[in-house]
PDB file of N, CA and C in Angstrom:
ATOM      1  N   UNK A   1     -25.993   2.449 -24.040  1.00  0.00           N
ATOM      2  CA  UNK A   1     -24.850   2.291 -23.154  1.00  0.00           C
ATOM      3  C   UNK A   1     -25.321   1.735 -21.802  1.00  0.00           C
ATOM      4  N   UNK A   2     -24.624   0.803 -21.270  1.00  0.00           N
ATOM      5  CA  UNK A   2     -25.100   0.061 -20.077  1.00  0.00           C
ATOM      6  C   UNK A   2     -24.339   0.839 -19.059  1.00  0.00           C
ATOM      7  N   UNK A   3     -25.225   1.125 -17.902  1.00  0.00           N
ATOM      8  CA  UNK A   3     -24.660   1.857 -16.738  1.00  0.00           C
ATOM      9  C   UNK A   3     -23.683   0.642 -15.932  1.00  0.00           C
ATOM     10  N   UNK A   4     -22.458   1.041 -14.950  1.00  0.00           N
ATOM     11  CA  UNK A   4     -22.383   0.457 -14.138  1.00  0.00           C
ATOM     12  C   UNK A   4     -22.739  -0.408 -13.560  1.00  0.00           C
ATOM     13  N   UNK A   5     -24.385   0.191 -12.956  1.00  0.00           N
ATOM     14  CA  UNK A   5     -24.474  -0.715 -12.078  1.00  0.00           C
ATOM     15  C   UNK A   5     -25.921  -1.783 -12.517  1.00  0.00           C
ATOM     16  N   UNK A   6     -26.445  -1.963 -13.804  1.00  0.00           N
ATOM     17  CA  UNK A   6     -27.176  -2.806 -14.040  1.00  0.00           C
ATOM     18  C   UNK A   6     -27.213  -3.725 -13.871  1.00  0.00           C
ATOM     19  N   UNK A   7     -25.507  -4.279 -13.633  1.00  0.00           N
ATOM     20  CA  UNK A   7     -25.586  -5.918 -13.138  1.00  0.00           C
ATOM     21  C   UNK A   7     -26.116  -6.250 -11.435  1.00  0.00           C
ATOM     22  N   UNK A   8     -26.239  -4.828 -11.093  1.00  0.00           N
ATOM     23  CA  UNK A   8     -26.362  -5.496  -9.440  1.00  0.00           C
ATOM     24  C   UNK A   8     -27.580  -6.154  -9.291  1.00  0.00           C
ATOM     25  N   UNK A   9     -27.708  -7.389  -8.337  1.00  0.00           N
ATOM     26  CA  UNK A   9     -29.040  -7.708  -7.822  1.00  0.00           C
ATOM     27  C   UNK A   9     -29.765  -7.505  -6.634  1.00  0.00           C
ATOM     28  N   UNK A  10     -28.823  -7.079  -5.768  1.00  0.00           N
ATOM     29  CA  UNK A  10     -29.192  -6.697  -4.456  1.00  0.00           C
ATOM     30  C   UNK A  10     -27.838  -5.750  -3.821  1.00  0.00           C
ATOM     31  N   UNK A  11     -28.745  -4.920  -3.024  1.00  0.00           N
ATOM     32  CA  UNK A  11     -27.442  -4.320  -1.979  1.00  0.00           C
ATOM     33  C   UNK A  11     -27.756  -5.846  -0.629  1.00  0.00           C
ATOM     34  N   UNK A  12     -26.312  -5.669  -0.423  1.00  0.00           N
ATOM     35  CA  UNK A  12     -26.260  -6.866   0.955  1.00  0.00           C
ATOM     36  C   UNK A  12     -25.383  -6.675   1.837  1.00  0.00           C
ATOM     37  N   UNK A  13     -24.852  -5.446   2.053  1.00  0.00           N
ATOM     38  CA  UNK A  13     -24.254  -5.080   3.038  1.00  0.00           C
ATOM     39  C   UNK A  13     -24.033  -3.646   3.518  1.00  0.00           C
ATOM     40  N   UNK A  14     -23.881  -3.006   4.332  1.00  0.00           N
ATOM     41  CA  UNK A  14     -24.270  -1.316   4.535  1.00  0.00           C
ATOM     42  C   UNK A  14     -22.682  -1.634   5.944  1.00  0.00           C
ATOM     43  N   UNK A  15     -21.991  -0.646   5.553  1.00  0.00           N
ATOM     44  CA  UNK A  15     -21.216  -0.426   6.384  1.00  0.00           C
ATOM     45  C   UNK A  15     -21.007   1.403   6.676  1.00  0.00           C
ATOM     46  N   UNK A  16     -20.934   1.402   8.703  1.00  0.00           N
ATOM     47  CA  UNK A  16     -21.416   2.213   8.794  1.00  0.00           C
ATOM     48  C   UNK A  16     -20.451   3.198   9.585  1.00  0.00           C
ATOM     49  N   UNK A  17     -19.127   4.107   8.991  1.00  0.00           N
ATOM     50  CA  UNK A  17     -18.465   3.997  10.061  1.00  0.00           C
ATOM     51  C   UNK A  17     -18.277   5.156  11.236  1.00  0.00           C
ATOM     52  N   UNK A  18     -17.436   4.579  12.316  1.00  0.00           N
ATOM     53  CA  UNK A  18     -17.949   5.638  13.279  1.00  0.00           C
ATOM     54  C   UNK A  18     -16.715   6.167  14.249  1.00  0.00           C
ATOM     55  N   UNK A  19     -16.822   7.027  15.001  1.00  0.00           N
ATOM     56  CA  UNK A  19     -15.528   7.641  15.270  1.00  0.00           C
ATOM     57  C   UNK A  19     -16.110   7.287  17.011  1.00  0.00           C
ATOM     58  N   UNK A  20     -16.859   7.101  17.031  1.00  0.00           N
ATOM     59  CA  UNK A  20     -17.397   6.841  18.643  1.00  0.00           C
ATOM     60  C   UNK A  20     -18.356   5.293  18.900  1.00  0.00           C
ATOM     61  N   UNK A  21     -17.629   4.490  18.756  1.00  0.00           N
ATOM     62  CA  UNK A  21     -18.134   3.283  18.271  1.00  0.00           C
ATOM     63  C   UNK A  21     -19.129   2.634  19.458  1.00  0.00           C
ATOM     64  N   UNK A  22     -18.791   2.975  20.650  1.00  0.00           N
ATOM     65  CA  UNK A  22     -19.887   2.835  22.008  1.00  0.00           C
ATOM     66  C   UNK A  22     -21.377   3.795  21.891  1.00  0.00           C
ATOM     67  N   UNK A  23     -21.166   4.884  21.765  1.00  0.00           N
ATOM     68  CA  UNK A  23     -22.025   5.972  21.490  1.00  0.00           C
ATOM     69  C   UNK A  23     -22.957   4.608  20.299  1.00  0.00           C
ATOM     70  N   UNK A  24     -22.312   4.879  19.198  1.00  0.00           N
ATOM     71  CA  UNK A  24     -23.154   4.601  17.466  1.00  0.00           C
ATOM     72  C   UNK A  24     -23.968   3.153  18.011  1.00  0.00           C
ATOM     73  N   UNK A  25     -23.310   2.159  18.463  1.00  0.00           N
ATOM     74  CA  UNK A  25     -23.686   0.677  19.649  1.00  0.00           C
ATOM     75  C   UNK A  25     -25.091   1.363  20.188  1.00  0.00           C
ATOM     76  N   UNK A  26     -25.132   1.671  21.081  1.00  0.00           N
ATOM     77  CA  UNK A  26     -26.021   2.189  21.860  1.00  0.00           C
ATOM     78  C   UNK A  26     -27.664   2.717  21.366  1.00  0.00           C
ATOM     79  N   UNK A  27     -27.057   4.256  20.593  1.00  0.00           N
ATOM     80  CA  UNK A  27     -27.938   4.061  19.477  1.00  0.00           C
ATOM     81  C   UNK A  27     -29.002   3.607  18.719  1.00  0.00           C
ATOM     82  N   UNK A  28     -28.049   2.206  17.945  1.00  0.00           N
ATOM     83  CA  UNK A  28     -28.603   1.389  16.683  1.00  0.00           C
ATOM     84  C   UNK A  28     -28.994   0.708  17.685  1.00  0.00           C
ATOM     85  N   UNK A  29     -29.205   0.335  18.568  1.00  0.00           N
ATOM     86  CA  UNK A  29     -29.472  -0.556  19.742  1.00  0.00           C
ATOM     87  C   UNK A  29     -31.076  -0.155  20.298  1.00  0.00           C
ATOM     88  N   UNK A  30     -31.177   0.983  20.592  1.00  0.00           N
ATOM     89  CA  UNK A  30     -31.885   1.392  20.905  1.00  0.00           C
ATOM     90  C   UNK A  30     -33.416   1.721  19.682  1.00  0.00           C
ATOM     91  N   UNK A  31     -32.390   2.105  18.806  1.00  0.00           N
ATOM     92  CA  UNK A  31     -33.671   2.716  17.333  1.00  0.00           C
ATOM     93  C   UNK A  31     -34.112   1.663  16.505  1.00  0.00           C
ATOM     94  N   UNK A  32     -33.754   0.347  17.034  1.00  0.00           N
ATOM     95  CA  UNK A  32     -33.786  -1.071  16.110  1.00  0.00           C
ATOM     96  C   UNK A  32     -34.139  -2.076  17.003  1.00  0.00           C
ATOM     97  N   UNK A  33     -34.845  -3.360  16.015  1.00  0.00           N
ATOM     98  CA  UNK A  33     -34.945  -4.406  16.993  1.00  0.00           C
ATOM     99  C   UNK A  33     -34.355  -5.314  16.179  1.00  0.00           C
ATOM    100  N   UNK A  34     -33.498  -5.129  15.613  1.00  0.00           N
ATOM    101  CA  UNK A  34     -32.814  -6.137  14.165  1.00  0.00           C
ATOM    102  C   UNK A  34     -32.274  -6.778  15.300  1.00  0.00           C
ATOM    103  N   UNK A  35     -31.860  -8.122  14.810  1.00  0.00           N
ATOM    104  CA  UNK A  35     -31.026  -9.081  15.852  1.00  0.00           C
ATOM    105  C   UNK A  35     -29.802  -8.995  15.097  1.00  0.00           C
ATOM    106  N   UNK A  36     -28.591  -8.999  16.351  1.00  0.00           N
ATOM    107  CA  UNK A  36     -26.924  -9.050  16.507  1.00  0.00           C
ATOM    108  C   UNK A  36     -26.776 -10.452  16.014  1.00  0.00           C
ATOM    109  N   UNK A  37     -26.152  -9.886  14.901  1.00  0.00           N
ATOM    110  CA  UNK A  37     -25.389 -11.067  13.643  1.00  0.00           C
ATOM    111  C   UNK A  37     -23.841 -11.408  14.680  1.00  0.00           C
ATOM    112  N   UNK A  38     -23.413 -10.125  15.047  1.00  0.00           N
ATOM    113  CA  UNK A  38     -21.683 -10.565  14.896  1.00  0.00           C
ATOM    114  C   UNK A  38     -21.550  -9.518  15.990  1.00  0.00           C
ATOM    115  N   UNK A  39     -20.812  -8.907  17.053  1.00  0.00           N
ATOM    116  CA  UNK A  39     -20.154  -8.011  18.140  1.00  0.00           C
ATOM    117  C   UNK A  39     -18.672  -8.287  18.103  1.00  0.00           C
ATOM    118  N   UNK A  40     -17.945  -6.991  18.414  1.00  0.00           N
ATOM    119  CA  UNK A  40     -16.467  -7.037  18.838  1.00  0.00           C
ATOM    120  C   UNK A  40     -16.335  -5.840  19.660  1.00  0.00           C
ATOM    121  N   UNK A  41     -15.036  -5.851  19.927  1.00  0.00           N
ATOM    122  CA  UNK A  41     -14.857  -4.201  20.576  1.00  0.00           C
ATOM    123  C   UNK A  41     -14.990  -3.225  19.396  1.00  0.00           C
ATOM    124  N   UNK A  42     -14.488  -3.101  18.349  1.00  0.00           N
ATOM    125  CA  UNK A  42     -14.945  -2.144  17.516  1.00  0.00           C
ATOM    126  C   UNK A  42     -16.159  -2.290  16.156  1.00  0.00           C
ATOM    127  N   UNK A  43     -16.574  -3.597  16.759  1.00  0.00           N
ATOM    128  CA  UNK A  43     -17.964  -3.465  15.756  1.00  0.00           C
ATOM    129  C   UNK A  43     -19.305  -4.056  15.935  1.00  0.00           C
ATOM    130  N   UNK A  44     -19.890  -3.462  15.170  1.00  0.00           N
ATOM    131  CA  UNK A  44     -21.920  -4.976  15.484  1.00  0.00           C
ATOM    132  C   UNK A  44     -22.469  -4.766  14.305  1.00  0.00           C
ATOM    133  N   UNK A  45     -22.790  -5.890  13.879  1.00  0.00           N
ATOM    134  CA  UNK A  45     -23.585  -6.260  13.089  1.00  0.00           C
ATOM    135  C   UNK A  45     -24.909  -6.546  13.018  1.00  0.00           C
ATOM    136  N   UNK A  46     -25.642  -6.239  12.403  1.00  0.00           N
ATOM    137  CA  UNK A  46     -27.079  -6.409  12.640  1.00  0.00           C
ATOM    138  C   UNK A  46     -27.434  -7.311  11.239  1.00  0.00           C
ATOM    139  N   UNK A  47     -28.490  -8.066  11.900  1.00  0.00           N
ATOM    140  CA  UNK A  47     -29.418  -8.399  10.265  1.00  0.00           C
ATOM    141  C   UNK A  47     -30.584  -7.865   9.890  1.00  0.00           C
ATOM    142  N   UNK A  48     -30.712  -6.793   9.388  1.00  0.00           N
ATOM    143  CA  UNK A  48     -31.840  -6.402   8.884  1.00  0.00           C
ATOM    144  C   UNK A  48     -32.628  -7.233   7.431  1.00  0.00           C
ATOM    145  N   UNK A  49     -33.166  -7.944   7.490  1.00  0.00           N
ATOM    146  CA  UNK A  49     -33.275  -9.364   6.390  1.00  0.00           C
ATOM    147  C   UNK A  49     -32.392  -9.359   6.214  1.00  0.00           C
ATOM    148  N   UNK A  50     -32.642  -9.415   4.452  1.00  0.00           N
ATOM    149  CA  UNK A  50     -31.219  -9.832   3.973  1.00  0.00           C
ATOM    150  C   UNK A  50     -30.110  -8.832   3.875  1.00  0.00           C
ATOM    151  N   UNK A  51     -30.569  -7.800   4.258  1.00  0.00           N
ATOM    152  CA  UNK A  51     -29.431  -7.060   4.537  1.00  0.00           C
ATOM    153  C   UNK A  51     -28.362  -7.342   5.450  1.00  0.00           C
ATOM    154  N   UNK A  52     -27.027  -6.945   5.547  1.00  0.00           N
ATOM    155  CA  UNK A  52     -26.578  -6.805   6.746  1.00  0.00           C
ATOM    156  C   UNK A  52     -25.973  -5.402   7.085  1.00  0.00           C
ATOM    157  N   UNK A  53     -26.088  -4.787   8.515  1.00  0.00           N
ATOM    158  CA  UNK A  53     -25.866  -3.480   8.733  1.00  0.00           C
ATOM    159  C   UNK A  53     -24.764  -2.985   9.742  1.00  0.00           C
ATOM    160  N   UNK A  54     -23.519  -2.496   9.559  1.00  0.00           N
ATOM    161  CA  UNK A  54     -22.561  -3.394  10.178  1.00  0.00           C
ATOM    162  C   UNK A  54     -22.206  -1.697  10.783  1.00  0.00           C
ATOM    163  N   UNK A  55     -22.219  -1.776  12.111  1.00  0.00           N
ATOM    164  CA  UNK A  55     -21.567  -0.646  12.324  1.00  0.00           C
ATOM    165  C   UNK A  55     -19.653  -0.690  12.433  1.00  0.00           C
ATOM    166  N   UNK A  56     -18.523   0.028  12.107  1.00  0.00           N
ATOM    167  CA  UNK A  56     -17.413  -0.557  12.334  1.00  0.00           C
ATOM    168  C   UNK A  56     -16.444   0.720  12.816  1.00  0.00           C
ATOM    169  N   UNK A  57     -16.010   0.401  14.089  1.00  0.00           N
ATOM    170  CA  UNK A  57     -15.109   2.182  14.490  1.00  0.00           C
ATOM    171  C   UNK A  57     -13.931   2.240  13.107  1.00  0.00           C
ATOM    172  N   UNK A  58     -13.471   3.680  12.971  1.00  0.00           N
ATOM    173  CA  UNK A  58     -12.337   3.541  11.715  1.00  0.00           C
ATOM    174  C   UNK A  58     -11.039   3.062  12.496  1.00  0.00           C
ATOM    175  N   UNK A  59     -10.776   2.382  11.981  1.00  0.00           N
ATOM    176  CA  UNK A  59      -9.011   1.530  12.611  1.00  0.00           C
ATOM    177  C   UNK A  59      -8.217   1.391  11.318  1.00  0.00           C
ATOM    178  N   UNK A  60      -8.757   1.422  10.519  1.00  0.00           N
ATOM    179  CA  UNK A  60      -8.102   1.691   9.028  1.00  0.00           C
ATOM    180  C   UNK A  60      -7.361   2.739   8.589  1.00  0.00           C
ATOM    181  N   UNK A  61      -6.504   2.365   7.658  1.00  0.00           N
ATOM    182  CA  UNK A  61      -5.819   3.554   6.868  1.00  0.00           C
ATOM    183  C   UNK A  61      -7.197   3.967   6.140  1.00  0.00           C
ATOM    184  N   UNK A  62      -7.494   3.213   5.009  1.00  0.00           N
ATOM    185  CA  UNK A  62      -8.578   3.701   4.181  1.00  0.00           C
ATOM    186  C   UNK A  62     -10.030   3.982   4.594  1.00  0.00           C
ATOM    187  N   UNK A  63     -10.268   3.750   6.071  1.00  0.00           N
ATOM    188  CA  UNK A  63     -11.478   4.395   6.695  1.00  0.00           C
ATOM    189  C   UNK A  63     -11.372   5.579   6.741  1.00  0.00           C
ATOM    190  N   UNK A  64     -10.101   6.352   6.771  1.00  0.00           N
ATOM    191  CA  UNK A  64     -10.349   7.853   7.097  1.00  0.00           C
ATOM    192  C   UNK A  64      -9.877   8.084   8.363  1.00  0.00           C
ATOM    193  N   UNK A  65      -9.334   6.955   9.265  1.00  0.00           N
ATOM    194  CA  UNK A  65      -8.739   6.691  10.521  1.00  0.00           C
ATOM    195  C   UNK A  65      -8.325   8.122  10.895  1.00  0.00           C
ATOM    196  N   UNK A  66      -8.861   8.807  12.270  1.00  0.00           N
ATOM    197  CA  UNK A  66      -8.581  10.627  12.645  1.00  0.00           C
ATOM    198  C   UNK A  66      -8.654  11.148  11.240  1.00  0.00           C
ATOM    199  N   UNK A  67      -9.934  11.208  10.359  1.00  0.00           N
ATOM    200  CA  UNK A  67      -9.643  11.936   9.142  1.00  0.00           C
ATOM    201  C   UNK A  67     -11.044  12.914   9.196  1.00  0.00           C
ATOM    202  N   UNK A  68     -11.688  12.406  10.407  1.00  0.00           N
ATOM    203  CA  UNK A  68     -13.157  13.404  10.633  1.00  0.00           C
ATOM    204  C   UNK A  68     -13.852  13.356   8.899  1.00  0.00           C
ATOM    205  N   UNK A  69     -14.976  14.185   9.668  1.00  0.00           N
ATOM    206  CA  UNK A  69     -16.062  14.183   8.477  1.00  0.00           C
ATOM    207  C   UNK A  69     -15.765  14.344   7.424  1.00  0.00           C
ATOM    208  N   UNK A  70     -14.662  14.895   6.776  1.00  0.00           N
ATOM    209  CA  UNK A  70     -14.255  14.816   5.449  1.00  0.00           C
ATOM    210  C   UNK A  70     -14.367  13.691   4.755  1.00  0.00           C
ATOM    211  N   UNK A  71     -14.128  12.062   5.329  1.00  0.00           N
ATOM    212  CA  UNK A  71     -14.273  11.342   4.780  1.00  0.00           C
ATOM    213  C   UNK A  71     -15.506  10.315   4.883  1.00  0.00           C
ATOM    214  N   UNK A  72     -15.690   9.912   3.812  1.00  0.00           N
ATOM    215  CA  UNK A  72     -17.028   9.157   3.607  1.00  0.00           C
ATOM    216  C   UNK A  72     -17.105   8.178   4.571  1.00  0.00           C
ATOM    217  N   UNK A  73     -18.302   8.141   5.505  1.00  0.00           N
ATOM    218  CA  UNK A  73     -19.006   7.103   6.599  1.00  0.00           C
ATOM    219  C   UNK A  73     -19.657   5.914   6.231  1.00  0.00           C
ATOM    220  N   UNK A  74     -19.826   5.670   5.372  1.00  0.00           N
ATOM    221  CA  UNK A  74     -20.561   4.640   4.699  1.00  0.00           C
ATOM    222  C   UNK A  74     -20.063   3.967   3.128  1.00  0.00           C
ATOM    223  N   UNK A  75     -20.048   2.581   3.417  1.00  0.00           N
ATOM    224  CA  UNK A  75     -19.135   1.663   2.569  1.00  0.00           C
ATOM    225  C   UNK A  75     -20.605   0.321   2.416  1.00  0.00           C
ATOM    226  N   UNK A  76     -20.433   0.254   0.943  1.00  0.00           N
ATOM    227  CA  UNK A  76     -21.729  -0.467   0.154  1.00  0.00           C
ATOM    228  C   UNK A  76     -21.054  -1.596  -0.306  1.00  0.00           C
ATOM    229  N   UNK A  77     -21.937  -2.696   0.057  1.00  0.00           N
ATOM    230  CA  UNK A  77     -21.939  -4.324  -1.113  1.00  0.00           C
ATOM    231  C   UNK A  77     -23.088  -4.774  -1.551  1.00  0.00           C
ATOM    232  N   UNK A  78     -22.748  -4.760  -2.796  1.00  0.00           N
ATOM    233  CA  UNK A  78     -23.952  -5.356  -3.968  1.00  0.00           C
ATOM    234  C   UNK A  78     -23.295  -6.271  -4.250  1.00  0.00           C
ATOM    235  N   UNK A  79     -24.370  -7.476  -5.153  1.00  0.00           N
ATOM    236  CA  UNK A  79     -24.299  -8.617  -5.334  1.00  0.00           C
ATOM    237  C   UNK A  79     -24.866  -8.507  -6.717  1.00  0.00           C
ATOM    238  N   UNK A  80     -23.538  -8.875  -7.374  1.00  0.00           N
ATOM    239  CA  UNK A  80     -23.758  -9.326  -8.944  1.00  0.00           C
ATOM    240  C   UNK A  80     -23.329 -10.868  -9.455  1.00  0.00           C
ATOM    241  N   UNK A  81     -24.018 -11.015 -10.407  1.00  0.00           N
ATOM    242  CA  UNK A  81     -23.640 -12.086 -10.733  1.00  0.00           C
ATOM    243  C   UNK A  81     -22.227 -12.648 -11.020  1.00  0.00           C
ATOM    244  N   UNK A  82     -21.827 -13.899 -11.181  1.00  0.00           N
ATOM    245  CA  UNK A  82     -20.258 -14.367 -11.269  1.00  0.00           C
ATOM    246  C   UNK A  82     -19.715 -13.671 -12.660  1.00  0.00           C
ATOM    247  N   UNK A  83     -20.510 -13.938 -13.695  1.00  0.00           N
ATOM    248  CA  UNK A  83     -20.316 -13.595 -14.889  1.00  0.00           C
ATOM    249  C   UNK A  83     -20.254 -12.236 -15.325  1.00  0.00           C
ATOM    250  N   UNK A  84     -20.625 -11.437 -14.135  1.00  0.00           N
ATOM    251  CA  UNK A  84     -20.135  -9.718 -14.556  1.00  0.00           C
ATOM    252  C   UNK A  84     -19.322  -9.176 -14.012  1.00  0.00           C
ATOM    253  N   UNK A  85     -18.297 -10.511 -12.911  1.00  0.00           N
ATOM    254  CA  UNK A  85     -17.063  -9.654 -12.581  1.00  0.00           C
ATOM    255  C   UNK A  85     -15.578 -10.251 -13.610  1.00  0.00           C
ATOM    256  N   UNK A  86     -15.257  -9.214 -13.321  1.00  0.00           N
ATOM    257  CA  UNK A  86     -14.109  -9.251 -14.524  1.00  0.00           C
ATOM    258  C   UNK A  86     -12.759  -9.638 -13.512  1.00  0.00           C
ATOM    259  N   UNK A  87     -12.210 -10.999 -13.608  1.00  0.00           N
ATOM    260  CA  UNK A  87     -11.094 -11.166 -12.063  1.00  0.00           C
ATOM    261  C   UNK A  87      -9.896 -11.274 -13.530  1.00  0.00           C
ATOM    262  N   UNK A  88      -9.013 -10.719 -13.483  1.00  0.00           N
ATOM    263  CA  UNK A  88      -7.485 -11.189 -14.154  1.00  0.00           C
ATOM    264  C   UNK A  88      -7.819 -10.904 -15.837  1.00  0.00           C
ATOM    265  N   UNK A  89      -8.500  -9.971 -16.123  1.00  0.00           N
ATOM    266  CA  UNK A  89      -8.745  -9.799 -17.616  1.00  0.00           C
ATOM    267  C   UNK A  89      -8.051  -8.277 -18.177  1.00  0.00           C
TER     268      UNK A  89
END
């Protein structure tokens, strides 16, 4: 039986989210020397190679927006091939 996630080839994106988005800035700023991909008022991006490491305040319904620690802080992208996603089947 093939797991899930055998098709992945890489993780390529790390999203990181935060309820104090100046504070988390500051921080990753400080504990890193990755260079700033992307800045806004509620986000930064870093490139860690090929990674990218994106901090983002919750402004979302589905972030958990005022939903505190109960909800999950961290949101993942892997990279699979064309041929193992399934679009309209």
């Amino acid at each position: 039986m093939a797991t899930i996630l055998a098709s992945v080839q890489q993780l390529v994106y790390v999203i990181v989210l935060c309820e104090n988005i100046e504070r988390m800035k500051a921080f990753y700023r400080k504990l890193s020397t990755f260079p700033v991909e992307s800045e806004s008022e509620t986000t930064l991006s870093l490139r860690a190679g090929s990674l990218l490491l994106a901090l983002r305040k919750r402004t979302r319904d589905y972030d958990g927006r005022d939903g505190g620690a109960q909800f999950t802080g961290v949101q993942l992208a892997f990279r699979v091939s064309r041929d193992d996603v399934e679009i309209g089947r």
